[in-house]
Protein backbone atom coordinates (compact mmCIF):
# COMPACT_ATOMS: atom_id res chain seq x y z
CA UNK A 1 -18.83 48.65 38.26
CA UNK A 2 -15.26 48.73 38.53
CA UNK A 3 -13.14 45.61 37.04
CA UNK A 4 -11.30 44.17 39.98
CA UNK A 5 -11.33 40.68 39.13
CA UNK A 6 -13.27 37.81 37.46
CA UNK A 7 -16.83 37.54 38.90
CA UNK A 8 -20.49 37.51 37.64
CA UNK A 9 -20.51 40.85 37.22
CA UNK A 10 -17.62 41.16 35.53
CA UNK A 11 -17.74 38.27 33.02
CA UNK A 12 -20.13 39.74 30.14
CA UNK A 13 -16.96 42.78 29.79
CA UNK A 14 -14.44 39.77 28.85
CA UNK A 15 -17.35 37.95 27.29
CA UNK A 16 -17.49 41.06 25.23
CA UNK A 17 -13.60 41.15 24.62
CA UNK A 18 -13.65 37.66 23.46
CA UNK A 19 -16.61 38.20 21.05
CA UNK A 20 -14.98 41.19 19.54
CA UNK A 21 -11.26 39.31 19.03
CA UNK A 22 -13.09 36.49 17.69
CA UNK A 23 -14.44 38.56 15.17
CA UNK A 24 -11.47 40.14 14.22
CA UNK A 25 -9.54 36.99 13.78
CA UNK A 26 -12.20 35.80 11.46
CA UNK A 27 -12.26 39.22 9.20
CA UNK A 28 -7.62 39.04 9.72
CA UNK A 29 -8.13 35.88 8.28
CA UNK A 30 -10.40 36.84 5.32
CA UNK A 31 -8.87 40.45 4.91
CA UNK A 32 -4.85 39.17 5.35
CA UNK A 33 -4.72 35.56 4.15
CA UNK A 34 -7.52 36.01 1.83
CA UNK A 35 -9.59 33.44 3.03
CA UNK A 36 -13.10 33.40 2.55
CA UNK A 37 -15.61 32.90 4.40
CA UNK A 38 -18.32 30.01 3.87
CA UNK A 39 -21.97 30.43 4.63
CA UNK A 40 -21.18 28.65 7.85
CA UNK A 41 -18.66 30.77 8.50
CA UNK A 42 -20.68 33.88 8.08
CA UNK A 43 -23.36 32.11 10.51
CA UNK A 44 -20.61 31.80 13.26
CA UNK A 45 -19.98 35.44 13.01
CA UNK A 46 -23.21 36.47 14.09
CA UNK A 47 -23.30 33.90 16.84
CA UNK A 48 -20.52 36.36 18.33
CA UNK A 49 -22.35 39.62 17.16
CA UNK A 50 -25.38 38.57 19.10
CA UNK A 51 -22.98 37.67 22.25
CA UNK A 52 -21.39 41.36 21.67
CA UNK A 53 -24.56 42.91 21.98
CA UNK A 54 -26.19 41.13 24.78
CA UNK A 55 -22.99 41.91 26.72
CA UNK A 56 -23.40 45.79 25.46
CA UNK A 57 -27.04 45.92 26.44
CA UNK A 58 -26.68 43.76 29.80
CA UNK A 59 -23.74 45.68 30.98
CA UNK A 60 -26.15 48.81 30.87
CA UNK A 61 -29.03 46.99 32.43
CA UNK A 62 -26.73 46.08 35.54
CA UNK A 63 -25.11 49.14 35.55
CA UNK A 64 -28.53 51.02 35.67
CA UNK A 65 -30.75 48.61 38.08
CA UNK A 66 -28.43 47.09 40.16
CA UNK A 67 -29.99 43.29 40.64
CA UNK A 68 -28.64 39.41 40.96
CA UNK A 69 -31.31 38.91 38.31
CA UNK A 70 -30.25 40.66 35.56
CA UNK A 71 -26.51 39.44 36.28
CA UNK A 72 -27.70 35.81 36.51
CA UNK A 73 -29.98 36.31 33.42
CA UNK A 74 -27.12 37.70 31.38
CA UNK A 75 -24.84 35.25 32.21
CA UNK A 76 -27.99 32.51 31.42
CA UNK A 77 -28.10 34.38 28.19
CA UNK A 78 -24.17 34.35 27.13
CA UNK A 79 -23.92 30.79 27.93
CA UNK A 80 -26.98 29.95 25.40
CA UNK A 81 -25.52 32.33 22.64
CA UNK A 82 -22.06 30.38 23.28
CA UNK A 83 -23.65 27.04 23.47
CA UNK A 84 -25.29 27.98 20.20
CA UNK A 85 -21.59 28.66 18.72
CA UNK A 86 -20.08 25.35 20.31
CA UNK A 87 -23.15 23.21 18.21
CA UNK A 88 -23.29 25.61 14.66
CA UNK A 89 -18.83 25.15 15.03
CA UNK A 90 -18.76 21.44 16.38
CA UNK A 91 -20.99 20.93 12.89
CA UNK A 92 -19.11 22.68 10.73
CA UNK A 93 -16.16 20.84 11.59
CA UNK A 94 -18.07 17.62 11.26
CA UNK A 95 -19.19 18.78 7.88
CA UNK A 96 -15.61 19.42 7.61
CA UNK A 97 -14.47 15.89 8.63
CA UNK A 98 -17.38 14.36 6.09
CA UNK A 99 -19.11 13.25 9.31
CA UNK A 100 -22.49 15.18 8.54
CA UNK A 101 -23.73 16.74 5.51
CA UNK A 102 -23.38 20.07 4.77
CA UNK A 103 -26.12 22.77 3.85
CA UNK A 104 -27.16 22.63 0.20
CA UNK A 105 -26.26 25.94 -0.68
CA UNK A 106 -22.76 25.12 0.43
CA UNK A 107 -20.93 23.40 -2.32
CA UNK A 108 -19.21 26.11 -4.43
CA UNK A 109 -15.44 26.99 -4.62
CA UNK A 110 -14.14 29.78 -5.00
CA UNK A 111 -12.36 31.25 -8.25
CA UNK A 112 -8.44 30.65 -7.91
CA UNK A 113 -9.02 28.62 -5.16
CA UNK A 114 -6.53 25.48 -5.25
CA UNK A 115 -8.25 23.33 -2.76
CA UNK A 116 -4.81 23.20 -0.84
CA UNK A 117 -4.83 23.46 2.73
CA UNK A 118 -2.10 26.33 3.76
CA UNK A 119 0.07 25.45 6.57
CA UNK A 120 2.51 28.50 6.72
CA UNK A 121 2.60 31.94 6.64
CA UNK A 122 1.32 33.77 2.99
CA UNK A 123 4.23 35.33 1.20
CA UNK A 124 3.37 38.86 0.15
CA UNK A 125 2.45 37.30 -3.61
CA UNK A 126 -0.01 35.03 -1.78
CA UNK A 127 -1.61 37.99 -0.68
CA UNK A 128 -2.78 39.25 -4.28
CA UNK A 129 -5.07 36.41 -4.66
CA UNK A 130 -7.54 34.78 -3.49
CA UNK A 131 -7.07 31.77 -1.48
CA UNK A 132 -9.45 29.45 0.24
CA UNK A 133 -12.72 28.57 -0.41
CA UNK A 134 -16.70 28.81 0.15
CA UNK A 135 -17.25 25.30 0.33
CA UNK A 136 -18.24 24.47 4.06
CA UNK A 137 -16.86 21.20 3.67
CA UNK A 138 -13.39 22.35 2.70
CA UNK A 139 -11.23 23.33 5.74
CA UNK A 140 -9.98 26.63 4.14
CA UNK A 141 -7.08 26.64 7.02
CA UNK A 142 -5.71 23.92 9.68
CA UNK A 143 -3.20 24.16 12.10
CA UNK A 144 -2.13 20.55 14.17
CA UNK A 145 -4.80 19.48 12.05
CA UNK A 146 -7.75 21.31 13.49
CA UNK A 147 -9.06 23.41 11.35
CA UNK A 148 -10.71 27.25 12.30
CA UNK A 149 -14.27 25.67 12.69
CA UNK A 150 -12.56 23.70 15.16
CA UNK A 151 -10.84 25.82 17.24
CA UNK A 152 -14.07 28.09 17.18
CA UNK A 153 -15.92 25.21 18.87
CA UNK A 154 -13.35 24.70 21.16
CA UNK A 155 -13.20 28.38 22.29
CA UNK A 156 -17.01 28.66 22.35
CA UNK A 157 -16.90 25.61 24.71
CA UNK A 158 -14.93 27.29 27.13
CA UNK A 159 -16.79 30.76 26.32
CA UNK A 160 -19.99 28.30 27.22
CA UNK A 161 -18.59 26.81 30.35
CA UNK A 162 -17.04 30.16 32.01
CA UNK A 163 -20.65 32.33 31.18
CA UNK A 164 -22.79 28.74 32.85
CA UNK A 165 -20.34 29.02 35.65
CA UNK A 166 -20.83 32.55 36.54
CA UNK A 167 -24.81 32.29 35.86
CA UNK A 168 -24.78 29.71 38.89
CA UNK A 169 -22.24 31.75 40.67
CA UNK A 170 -24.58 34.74 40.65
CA UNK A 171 -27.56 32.04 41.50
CA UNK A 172 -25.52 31.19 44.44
CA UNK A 173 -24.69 34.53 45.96
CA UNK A 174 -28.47 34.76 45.86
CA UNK A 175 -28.88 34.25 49.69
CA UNK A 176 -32.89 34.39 49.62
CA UNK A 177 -35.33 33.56 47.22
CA UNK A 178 -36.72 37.46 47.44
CA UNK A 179 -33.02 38.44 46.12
CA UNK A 180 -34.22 37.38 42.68
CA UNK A 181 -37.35 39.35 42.09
């Protein structure tokens, strides 16, 4: 499978890309700017380690039984594990934005934390301590006012959108119905 240009086939490699940079942004964030992650947080994280994997696992599938099924079913299966990130992020930010209520076991701040919501760069004292919080309903960063849950769902919506469109892209290449078994 060589990587020519954006098709069905193609798609779960970047899918895989994008999974892996969104999960080192998150641990940048927590490991540079010392910002902790929430229980929400954590759960978004796996979201992306289950998207990694099926991409892993897929890839070898096509690569090994070359089939419009598999490469429709993979994509079918990114978009759900995307679509899962878009809801788990879009309510995080909500909890976020008081609009729903967080889970109970997400309440706590951290020690040190200020409660302030950092708009600049850390200076290289910031970086000695710890700075953010575990509360899910305390954005621990924002930038133009949307904070990380928020730009998570917006990324998974496009993650979401791209994997449904190649799904029904490989559907469509499909030229008989005995191409899919």
């Amino acid at each position: 499978m060589r990587f020519t240009r954006l098709n069905p086939q193609t798609w779960p490699i970047l899918a895989l890309i994008f999974s892996a940079a969104m999960l080192a942004g998150a641990h940048a964030f927590e490991t540079f700017g010392r910002y902790l992650p929430c229980d929400l947080c954590l759960r978004q994280r796996e979201i992306y380690w289950a998207a990694m994997t099926i991409s892993a696992i897929g890839l070898l599938a096509i690569r090994q039984w070359k089939s419009v099924r598999l490469v429709i079913t993979l994509n079918a299966l990114l978009f759900l594990c995307f679509m899962t990130s878009l809801v788990v992020a879009a309510y995080h930010a909500g909890v976020e934005w008081d609009i729903f209520a967080g889970p109970a076991g997400c309440s706590s701040t951290a020690g040190g934390a200020t409660g302030e919501i950092p708009t600049g760069i850390p200076s290289l004292e910031d970086l000695n301590r710890p700075r953010g919080t575990v509360s899910c309903s305390e954005a621990a960063w924002r930038m133009f006012g949307i904070s990380m849950a928020g730009y998570n769902a917006l990324i998974s919506l496009a993650l979401s959108v791209a994997s449904g469109y190649f799904s029904l892209k490989a559907l469509a290449r499909a030229e008989k119905p005995s191409e899919l078994y």
